[in-house]
Protein backbone atom coordinates (compact mmCIF):
# COMPACT_ATOMS: atom_id res chain seq x y z
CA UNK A 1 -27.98 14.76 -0.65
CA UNK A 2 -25.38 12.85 -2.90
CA UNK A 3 -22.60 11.38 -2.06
CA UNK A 4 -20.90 13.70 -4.22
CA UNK A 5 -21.92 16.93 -1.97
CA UNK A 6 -20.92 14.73 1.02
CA UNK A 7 -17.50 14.01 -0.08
CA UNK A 8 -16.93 17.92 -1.32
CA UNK A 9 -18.51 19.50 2.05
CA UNK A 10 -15.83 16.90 3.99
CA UNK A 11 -13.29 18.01 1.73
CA UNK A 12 -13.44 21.63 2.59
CA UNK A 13 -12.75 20.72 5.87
CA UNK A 14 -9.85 18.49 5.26
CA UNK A 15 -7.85 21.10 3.31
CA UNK A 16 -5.33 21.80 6.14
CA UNK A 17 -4.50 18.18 6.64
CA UNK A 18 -0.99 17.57 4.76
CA UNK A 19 -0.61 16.97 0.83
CA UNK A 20 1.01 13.70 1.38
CA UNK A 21 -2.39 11.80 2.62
CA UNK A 22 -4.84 8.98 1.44
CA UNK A 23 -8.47 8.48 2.22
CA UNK A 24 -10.39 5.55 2.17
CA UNK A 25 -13.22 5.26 0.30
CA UNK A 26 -16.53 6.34 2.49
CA UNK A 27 -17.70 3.42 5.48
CA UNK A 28 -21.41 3.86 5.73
CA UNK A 29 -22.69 3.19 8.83
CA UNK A 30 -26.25 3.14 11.03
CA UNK A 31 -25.98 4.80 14.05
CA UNK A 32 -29.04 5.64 15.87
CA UNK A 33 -31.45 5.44 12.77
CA UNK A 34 -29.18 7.95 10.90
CA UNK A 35 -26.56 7.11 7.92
CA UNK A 36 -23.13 8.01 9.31
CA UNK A 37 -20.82 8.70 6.50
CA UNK A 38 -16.86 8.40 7.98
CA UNK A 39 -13.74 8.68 6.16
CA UNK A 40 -10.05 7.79 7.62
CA UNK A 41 -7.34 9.67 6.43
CA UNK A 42 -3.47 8.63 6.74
CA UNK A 43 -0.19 9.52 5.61
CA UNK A 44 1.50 8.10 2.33
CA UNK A 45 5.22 8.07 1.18
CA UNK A 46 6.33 6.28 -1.66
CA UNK A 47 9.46 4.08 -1.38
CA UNK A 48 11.34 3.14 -4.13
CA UNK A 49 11.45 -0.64 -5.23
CA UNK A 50 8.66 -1.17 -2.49
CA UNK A 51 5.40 0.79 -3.55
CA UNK A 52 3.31 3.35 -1.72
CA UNK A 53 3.39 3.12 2.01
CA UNK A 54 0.86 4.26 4.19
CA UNK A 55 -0.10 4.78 7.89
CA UNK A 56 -2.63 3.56 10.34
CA UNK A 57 -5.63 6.14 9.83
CA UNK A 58 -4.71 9.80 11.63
CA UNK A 59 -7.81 11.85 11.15
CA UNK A 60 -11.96 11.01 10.36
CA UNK A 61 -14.19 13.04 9.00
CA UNK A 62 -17.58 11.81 10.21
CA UNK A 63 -20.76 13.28 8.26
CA UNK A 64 -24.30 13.07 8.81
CA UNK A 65 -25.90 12.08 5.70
CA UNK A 66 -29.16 11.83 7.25
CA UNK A 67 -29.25 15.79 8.63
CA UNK A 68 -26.67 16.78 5.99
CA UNK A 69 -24.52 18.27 8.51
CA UNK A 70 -20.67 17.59 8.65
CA UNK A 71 -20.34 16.35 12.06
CA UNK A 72 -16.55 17.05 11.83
CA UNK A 73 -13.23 16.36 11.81
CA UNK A 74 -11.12 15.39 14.55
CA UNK A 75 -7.68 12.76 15.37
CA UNK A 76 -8.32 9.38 14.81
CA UNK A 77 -8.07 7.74 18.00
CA UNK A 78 -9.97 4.13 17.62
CA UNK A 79 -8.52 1.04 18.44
CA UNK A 80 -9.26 -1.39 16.36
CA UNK A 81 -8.40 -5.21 16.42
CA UNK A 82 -7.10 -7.81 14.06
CA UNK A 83 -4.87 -4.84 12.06
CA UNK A 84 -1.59 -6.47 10.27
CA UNK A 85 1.74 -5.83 11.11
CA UNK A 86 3.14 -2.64 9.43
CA UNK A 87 4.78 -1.09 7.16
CA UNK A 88 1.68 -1.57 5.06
CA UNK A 89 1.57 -1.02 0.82
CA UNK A 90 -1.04 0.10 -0.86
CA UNK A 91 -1.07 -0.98 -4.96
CA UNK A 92 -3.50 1.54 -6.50
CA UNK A 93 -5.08 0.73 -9.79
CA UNK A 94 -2.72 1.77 -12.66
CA UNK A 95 -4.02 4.90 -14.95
CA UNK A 96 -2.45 6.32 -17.63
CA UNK A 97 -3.17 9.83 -16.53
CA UNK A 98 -5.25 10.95 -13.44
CA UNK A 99 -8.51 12.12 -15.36
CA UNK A 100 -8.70 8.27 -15.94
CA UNK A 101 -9.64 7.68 -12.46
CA UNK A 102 -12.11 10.63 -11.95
CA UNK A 103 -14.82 8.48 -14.00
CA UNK A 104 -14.32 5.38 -11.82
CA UNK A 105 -14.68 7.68 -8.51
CA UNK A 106 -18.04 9.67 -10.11
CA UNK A 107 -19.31 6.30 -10.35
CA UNK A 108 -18.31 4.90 -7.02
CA UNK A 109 -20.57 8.00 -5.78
CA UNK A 110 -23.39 7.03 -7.82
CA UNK A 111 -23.57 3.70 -6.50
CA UNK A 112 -23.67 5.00 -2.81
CA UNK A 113 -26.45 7.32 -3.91
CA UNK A 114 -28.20 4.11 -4.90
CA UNK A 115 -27.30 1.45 -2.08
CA UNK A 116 -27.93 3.89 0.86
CA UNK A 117 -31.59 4.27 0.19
CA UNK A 118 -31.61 1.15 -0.50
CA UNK A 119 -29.87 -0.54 2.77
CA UNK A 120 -32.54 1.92 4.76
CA UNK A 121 -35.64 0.61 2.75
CA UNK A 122 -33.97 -3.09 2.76
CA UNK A 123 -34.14 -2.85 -0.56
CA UNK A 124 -33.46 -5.95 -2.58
CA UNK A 125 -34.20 -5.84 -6.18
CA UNK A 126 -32.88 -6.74 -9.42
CA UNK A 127 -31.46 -3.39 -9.68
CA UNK A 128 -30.29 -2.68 -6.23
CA UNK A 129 -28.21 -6.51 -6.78
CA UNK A 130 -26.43 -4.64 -9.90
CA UNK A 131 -25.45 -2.08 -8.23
CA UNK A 132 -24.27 -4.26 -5.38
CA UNK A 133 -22.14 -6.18 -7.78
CA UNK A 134 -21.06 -3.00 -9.18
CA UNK A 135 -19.85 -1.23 -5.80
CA UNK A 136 -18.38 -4.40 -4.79
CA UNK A 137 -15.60 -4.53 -8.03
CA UNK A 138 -15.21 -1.07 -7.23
CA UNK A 139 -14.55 -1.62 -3.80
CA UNK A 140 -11.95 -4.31 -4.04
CA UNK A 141 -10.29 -2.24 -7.10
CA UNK A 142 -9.92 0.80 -4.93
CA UNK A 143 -9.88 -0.49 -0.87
CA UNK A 144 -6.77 -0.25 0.56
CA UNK A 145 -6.70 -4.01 1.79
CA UNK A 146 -4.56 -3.13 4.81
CA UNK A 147 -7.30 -0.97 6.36
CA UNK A 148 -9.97 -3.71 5.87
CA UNK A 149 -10.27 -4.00 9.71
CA UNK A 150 -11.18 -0.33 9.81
CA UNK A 151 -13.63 -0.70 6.90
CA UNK A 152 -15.50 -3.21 8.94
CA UNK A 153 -15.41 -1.43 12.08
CA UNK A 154 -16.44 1.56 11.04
CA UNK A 155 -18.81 -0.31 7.76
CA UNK A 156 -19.43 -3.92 8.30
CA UNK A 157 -23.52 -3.78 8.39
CA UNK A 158 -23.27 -1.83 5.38
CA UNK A 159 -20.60 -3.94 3.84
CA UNK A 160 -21.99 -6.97 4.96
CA UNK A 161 -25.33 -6.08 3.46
CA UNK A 162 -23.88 -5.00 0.21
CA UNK A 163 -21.80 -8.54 -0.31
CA UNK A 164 -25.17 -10.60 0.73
CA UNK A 165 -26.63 -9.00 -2.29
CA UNK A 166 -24.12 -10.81 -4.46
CA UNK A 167 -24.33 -14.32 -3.04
């Protein structure tokens, strides 16, 4: 399965949460031998002459990549440490219209397709360190860096794993 079909099949489910949300990019995680795909969605509202605000995270969707089941989606209810103070802005990337960013998120995809097998074979190579590098612009580009505690809780290992590749 590609992380492509993952992030459709979760978005199916996530039609009835309100137009006026984010979602973070997917936090891969290992959870009893199987690749646990999670993403947190919160609320946005722009404010002028300050930038996008956005909320702590308010729903998960939690999918199994390894069965290819959604597991589903449900309140977010974690508690997580070390979170800064709010209100908290998140600068997107600048595009000069929004098919400009569909490219940049088909890729994102593409490099999960490549680093999951990879973190599950502990895969190394020449090829899986590109596409380390790669994910890891991506990441900062797109991350919002006020959720970064909930990225690790919920992706450290895989995280972790990824930036070791680029050291």
């Amino acid at each position: 399965m590609s992380m492509t079909e993952v992030i459709q099949q979760m978005g199916q489910h996530t039609n009835m949460l309100p137009r006026e949300r984010g979602v973070t990019l997917p936090l891969v995680n290992i959870e009893d031998g199987s690749i646990i795909i999670r993403r947190l969605y919160y609320f946005t509202r722009v404010v002028p002459g300050e930038g996008m605000h956005i909320t702590s995270p308010q729903y998960v969707a939690t999918f199994d990549w390894t069965s290819g089941q959604l597991i589903g989606v449900k309140e977010f209810s974690a508690q997580i440490s070390n979170v800064p103070d709010q209100p908290w802005i998140h600068s997107r990337p600048a595009f000069d219209s929004p098919d400009d960013i569909i490219p940049e998120y088909n890729r994102i995809w593409g490099l999960y397709d490549v680093l999951i097998p990879a973190i599950q074979a502990n895969d190394d190579s020449k090829t899986i360190r590109e596409a380390a590098k790669e994910y890891v612009y991506y990441f900062h580009r797109h991350a919002e860096t006020c959720l970064l505690p909930y990225y690790s809780a919920f992706g450290g290992p895989f995280l972790a794993w990824v930036q070791s590749l680029n050291d």
